[in-house]
PDB file of N, CA and C in Angstrom:
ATOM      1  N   UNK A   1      49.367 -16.699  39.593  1.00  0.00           N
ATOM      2  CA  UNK A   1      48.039 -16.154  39.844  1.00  0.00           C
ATOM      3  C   UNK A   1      47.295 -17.128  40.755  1.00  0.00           C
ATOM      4  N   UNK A   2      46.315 -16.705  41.700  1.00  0.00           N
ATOM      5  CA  UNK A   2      46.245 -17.377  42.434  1.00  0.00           C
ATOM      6  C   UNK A   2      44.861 -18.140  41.677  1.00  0.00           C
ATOM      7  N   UNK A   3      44.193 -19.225  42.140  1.00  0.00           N
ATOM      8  CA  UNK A   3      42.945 -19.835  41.727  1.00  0.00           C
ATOM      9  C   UNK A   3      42.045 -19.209  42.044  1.00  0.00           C
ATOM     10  N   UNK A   4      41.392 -18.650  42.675  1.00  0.00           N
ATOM     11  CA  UNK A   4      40.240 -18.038  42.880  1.00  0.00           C
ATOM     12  C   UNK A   4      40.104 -16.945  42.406  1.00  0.00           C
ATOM     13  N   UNK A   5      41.221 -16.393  42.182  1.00  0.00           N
ATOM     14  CA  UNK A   5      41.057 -14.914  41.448  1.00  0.00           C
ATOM     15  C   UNK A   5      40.429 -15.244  39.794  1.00  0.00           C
ATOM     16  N   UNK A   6      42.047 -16.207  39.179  1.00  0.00           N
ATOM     17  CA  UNK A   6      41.366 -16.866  37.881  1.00  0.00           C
ATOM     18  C   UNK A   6      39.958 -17.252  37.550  1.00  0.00           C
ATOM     19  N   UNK A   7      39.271 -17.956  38.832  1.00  0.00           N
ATOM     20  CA  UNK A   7      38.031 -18.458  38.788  1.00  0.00           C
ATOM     21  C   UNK A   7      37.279 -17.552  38.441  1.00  0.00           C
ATOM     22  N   UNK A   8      37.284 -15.653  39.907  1.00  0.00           N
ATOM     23  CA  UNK A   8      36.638 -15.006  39.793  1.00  0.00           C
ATOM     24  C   UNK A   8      36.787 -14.240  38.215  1.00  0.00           C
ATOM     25  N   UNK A   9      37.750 -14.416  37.591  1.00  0.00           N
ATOM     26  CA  UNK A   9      38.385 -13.282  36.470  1.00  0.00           C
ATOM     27  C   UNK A   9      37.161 -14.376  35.205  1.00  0.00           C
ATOM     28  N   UNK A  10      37.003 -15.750  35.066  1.00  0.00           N
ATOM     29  CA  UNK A  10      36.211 -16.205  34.226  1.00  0.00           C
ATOM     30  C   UNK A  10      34.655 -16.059  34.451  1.00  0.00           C
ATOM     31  N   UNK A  11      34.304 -16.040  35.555  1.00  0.00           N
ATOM     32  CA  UNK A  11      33.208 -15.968  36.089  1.00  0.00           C
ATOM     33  C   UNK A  11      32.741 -14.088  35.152  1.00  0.00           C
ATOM     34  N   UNK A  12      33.125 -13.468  35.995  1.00  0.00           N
ATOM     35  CA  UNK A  12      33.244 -12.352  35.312  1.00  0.00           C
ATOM     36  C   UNK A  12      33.125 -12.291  33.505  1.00  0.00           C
ATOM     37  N   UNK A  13      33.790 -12.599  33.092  1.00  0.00           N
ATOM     38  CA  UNK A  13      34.374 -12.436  31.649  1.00  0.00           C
ATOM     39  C   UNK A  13      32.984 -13.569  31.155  1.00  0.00           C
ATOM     40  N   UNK A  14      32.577 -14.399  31.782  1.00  0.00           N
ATOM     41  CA  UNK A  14      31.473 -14.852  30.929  1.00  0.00           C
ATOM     42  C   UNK A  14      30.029 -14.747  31.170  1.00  0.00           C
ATOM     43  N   UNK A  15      29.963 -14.353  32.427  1.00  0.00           N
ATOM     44  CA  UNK A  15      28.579 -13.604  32.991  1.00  0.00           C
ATOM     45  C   UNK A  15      28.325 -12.248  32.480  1.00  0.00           C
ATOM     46  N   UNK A  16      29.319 -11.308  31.722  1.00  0.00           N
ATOM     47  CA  UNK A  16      28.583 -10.518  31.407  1.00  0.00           C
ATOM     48  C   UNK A  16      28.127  -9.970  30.148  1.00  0.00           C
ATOM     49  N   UNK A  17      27.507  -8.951  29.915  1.00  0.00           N
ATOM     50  CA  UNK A  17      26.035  -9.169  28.719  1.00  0.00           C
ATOM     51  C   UNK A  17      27.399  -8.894  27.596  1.00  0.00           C
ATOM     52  N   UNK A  18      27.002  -9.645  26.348  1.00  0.00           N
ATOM     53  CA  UNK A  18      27.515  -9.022  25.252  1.00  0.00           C
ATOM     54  C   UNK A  18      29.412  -9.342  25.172  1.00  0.00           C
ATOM     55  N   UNK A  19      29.658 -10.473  25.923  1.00  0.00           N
ATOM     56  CA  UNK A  19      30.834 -11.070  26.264  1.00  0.00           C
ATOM     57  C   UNK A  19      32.202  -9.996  26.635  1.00  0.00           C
ATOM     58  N   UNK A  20      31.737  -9.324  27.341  1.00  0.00           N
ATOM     59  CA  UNK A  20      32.746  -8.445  27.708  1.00  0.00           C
ATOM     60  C   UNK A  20      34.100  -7.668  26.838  1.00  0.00           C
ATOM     61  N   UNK A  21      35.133  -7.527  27.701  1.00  0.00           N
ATOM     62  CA  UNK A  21      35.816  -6.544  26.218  1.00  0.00           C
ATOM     63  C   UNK A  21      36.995  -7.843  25.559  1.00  0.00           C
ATOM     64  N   UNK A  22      36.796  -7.079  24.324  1.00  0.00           N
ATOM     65  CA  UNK A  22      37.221  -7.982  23.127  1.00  0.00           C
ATOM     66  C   UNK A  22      38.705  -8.782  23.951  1.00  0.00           C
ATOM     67  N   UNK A  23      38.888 -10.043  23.204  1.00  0.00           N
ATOM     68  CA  UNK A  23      40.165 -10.704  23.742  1.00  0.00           C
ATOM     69  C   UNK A  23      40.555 -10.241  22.621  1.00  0.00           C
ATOM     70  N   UNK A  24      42.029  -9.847  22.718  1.00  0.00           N
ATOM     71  CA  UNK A  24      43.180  -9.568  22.236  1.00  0.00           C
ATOM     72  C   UNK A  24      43.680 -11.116  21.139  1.00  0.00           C
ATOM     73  N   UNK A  25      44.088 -10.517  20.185  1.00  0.00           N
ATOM     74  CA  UNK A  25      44.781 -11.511  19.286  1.00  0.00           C
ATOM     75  C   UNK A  25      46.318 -10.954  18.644  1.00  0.00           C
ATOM     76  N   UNK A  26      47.123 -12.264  18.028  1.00  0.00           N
ATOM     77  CA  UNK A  26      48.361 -11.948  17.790  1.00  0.00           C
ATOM     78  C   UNK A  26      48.143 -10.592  16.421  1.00  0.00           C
ATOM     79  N   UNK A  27      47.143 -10.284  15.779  1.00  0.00           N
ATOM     80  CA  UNK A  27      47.332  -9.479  15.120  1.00  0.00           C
ATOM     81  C   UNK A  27      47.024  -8.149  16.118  1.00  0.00           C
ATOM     82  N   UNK A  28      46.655  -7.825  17.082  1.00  0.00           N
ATOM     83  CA  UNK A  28      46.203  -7.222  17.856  1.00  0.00           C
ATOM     84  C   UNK A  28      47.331  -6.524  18.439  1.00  0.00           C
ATOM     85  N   UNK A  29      48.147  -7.225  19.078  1.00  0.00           N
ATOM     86  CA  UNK A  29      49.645  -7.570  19.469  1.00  0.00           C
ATOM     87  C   UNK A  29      50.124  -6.598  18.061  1.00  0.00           C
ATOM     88  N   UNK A  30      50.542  -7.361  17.023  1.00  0.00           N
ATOM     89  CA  UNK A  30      51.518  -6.787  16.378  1.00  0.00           C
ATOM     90  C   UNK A  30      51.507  -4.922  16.387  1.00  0.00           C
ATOM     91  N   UNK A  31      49.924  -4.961  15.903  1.00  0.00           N
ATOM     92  CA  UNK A  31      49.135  -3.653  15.429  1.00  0.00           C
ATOM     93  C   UNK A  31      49.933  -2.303  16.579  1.00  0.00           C
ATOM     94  N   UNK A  32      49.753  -3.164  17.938  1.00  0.00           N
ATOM     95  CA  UNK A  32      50.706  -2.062  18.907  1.00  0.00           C
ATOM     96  C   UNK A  32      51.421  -2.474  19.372  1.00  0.00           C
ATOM     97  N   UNK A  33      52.540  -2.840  18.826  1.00  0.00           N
ATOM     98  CA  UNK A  33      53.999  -3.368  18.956  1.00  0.00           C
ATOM     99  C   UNK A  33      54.246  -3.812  20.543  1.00  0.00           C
ATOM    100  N   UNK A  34      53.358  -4.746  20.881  1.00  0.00           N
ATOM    101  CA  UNK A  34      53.173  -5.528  22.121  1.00  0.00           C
ATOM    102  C   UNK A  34      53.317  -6.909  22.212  1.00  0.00           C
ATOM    103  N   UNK A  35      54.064  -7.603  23.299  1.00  0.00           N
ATOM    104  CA  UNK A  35      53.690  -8.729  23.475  1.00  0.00           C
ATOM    105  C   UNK A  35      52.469  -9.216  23.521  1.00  0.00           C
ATOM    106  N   UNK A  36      51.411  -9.990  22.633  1.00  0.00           N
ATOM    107  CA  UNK A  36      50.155 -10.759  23.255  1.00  0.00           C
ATOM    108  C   UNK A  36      50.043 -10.848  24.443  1.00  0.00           C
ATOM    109  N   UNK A  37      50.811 -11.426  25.346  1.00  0.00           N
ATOM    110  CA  UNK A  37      50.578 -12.182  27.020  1.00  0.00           C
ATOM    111  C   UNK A  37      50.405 -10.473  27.823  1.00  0.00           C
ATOM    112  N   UNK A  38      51.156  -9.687  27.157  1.00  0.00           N
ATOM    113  CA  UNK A  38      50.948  -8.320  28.133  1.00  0.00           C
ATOM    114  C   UNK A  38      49.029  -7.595  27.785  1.00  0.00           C
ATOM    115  N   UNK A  39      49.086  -8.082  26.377  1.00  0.00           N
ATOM    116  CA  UNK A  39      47.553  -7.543  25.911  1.00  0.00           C
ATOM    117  C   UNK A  39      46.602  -8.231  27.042  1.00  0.00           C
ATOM    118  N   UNK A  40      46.993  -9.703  26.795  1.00  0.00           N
ATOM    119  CA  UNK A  40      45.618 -10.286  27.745  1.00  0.00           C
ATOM    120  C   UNK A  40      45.821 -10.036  28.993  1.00  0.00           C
ATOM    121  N   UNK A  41      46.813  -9.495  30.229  1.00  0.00           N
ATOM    122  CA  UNK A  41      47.334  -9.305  31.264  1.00  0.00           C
ATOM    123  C   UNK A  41      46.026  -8.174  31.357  1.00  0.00           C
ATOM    124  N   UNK A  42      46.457  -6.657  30.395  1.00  0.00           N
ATOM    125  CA  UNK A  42      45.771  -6.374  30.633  1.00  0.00           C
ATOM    126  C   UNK A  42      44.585  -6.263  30.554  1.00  0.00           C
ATOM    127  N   UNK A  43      43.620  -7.146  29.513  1.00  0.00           N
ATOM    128  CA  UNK A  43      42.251  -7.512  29.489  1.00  0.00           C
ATOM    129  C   UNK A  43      41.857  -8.538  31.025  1.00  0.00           C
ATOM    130  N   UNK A  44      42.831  -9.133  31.601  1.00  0.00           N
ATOM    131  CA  UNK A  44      42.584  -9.834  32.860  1.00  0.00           C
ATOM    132  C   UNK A  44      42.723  -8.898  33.927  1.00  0.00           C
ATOM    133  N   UNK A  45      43.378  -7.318  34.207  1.00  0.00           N
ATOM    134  CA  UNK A  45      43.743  -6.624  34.662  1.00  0.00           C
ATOM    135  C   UNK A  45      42.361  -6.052  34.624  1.00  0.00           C
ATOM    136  N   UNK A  46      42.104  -5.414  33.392  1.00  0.00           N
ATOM    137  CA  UNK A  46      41.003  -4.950  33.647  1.00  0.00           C
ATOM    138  C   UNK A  46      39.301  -5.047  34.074  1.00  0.00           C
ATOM    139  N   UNK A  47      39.267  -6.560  33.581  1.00  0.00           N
ATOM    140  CA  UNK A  47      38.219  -7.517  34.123  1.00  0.00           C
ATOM    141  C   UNK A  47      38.305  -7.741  35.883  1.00  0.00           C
ATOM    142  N   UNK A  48      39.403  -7.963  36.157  1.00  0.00           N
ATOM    143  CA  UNK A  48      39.337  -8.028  37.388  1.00  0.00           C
ATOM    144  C   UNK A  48      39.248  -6.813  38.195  1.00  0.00           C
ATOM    145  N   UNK A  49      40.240  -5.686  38.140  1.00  0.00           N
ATOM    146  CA  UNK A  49      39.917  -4.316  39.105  1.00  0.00           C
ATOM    147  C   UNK A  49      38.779  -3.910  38.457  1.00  0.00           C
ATOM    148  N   UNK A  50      38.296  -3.430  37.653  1.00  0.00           N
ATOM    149  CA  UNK A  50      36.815  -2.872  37.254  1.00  0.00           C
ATOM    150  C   UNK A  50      35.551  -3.076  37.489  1.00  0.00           C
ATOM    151  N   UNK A  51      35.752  -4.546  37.480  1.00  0.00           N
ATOM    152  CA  UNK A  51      34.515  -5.389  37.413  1.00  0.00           C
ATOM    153  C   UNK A  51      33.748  -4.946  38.852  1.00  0.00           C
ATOM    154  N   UNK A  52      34.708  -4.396  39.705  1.00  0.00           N
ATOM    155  CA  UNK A  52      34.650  -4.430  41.078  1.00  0.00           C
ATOM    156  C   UNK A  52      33.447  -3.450  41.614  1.00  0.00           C
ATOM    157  N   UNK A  53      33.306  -2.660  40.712  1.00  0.00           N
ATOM    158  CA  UNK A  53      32.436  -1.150  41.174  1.00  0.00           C
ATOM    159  C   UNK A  53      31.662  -1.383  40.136  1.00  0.00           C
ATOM    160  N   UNK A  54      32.066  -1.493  38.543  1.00  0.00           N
ATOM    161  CA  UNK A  54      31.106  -1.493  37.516  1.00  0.00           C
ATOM    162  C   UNK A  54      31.292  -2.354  36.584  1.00  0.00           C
ATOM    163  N   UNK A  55      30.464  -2.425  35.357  1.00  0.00           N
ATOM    164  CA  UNK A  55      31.200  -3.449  34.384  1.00  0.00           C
ATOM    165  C   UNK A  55      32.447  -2.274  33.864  1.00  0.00           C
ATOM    166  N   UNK A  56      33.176  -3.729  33.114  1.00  0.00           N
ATOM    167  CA  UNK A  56      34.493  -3.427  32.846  1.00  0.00           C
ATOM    168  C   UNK A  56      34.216  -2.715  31.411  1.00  0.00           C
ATOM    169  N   UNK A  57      34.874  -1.536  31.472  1.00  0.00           N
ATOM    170  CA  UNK A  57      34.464  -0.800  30.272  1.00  0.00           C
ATOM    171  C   UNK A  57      35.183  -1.697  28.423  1.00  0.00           C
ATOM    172  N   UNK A  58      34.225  -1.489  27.489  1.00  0.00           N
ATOM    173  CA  UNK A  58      35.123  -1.890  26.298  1.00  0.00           C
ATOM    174  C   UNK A  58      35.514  -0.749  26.204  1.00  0.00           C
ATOM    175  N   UNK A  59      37.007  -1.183  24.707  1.00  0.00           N
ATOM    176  CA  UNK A  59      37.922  -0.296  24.955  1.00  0.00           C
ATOM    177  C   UNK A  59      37.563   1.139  23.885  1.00  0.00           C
ATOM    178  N   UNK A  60      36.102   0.652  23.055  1.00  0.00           N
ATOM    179  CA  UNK A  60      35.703   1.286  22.335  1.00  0.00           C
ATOM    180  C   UNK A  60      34.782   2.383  23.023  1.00  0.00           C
ATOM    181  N   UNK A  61      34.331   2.721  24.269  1.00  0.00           N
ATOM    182  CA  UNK A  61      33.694   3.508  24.672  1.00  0.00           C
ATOM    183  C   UNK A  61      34.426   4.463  24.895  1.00  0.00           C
ATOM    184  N   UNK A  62      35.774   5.154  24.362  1.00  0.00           N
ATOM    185  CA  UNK A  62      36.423   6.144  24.664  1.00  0.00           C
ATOM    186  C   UNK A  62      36.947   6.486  23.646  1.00  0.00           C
ATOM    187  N   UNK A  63      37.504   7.665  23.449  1.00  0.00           N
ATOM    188  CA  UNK A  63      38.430   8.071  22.597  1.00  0.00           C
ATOM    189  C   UNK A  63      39.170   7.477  22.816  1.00  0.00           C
ATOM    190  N   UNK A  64      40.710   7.301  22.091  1.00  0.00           N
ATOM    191  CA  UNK A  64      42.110   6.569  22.582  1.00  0.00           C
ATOM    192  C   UNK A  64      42.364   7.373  23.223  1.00  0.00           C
ATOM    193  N   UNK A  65      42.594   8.371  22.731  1.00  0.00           N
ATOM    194  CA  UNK A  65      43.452  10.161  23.974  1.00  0.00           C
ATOM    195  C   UNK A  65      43.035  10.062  25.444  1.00  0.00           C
ATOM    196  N   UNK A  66      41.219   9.453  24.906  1.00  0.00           N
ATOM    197  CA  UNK A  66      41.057   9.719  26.829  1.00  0.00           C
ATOM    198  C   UNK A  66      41.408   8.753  27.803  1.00  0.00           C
ATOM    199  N   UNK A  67      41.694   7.471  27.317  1.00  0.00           N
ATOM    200  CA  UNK A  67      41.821   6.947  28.454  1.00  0.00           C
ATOM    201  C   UNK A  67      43.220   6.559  29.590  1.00  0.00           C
ATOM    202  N   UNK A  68      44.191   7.340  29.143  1.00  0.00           N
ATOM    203  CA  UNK A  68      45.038   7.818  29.944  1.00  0.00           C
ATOM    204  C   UNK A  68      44.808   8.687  31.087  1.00  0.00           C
ATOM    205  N   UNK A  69      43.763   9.372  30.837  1.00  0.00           N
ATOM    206  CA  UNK A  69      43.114  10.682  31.671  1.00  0.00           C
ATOM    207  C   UNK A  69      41.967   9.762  32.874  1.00  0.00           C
ATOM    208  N   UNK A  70      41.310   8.660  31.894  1.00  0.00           N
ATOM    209  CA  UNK A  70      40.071   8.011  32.524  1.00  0.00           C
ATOM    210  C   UNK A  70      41.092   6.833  33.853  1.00  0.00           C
ATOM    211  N   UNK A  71      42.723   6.799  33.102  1.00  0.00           N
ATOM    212  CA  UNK A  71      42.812   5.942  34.283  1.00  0.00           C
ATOM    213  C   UNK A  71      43.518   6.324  35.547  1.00  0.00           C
ATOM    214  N   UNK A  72      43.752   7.369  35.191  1.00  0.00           N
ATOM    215  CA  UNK A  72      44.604   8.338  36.089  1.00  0.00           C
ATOM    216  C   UNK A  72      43.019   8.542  37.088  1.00  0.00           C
ATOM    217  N   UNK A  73      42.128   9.194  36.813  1.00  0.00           N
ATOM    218  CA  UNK A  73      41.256   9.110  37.620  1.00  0.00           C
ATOM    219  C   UNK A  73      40.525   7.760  38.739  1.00  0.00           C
ATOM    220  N   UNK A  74      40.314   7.008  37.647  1.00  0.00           N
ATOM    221  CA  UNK A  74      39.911   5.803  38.317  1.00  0.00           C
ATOM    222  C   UNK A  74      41.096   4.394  39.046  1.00  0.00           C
ATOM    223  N   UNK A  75      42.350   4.759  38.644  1.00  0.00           N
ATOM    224  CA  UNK A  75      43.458   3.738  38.871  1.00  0.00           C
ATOM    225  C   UNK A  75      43.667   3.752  40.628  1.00  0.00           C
ATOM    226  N   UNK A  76      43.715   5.333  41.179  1.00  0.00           N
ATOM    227  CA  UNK A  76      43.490   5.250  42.393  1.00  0.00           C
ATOM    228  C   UNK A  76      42.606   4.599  43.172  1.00  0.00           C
ATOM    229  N   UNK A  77      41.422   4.500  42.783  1.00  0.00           N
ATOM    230  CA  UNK A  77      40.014   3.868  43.508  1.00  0.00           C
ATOM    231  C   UNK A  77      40.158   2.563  43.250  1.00  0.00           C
ATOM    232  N   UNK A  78      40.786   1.973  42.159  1.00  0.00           N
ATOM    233  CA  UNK A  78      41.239   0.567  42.095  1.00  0.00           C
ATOM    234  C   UNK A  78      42.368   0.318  42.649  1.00  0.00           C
ATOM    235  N   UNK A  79      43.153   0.916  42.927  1.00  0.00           N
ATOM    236  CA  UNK A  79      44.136   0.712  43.673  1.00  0.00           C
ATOM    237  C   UNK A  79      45.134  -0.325  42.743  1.00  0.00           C
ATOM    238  N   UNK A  80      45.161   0.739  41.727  1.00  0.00           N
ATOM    239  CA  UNK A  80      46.067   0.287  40.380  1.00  0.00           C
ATOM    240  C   UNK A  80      47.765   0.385  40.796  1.00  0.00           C
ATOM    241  N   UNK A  81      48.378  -0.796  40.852  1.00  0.00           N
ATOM    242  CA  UNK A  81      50.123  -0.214  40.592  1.00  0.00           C
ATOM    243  C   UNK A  81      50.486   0.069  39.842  1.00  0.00           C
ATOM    244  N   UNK A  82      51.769   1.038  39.781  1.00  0.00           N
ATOM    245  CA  UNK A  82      52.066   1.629  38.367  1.00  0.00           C
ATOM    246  C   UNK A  82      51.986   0.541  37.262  1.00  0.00           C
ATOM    247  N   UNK A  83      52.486  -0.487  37.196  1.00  0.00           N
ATOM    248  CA  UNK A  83      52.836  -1.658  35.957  1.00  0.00           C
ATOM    249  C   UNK A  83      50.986  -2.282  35.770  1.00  0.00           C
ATOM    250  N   UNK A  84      50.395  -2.257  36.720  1.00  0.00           N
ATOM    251  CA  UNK A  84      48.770  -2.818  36.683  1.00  0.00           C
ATOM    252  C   UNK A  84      48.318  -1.586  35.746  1.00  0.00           C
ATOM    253  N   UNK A  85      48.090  -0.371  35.404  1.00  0.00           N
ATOM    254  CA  UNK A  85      47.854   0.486  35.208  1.00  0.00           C
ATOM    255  C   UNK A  85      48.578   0.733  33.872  1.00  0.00           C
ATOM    256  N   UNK A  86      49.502   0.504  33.907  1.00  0.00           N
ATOM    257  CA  UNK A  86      50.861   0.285  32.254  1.00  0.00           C
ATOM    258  C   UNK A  86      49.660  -0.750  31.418  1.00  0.00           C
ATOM    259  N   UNK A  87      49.403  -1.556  31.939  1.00  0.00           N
ATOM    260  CA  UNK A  87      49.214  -2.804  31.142  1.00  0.00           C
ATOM    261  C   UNK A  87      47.799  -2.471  30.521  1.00  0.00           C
ATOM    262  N   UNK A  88      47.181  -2.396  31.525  1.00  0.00           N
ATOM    263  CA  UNK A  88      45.527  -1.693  31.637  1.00  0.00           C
ATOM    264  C   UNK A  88      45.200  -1.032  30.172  1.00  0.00           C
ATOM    265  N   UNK A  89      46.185   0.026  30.528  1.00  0.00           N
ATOM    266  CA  UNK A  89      45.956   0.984  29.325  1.00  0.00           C
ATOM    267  C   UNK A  89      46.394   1.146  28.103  1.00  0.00           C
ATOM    268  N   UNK A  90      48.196  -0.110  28.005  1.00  0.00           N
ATOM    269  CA  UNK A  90      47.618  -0.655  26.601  1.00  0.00           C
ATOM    270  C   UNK A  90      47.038  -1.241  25.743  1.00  0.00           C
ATOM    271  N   UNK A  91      46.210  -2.407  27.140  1.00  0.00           N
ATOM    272  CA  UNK A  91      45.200  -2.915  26.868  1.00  0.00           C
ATOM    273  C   UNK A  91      44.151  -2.493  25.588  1.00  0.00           C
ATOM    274  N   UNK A  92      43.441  -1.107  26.576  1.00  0.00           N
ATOM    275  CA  UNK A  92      42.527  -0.032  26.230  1.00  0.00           C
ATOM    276  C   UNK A  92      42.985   0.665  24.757  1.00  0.00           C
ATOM    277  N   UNK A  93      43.998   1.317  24.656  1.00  0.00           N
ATOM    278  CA  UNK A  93      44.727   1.890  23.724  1.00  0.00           C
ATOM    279  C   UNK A  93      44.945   1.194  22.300  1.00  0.00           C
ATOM    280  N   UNK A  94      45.618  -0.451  22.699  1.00  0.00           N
ATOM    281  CA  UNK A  94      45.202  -1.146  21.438  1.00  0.00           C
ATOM    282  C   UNK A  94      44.362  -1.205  21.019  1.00  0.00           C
ATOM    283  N   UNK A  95      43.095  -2.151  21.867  1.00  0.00           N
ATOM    284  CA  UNK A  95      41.868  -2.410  21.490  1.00  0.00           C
ATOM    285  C   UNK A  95      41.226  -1.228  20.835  1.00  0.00           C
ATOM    286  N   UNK A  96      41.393  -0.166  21.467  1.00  0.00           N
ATOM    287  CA  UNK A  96      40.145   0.691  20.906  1.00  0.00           C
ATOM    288  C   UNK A  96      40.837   1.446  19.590  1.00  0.00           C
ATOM    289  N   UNK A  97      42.313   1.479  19.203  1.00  0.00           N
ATOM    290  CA  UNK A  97      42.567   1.557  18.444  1.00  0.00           C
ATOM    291  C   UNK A  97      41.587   0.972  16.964  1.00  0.00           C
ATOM    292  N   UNK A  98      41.899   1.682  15.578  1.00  0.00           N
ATOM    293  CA  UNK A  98      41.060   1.127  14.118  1.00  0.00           C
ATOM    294  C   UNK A  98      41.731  -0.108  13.611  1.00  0.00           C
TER     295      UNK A  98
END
């Protein structure tokens, strides 16, 4: 990863209101049979393409169902790759999981 991105990805993640969306933990991980490092990939995934147009959504502002639908819409305008977009949304999917 390059440095400035990292820089911009903390900058982000601590400038905004209400500390942005939840960091992922190893129980978090287990809960959706995920590696941790892929959870925070995509909490860094999503902090970074999102942040870009709006704040980065938590993963609780959606149904789980929808946000497969929400990234299919918006993954284009971020200019999501398929695996950026994989990660993204199990990101989303765990987290907002009970």
């Amino acid at each position: 990863m390059r440095p400035w991105y990292l820089a911009l990805v903390v900058v982000l993640d601590l400038g905004g209101c209400g500390g942005g969306p939840p960091v992922a933990t190893p129980a978090d991980a287990a809960r959706g049979h995920l590696a941790l490092a892929d959870l925070e990939e995509g909490r860094t995934l999503l902090l970074g393409k999102c942040s870009g147009c709006h704040a980065a959504p938590l993963p609780s502002a959606r149904p789980i169902r929808d946000w497969p639908r929400e990234l299919d819409d918006m993954g284009a305008r971020a200019h999501l790759s398929r695996a950026q977009r994989q990660r993204i949304e199990a990101y989303l999917v765990t987290m907002a999981a009970p």
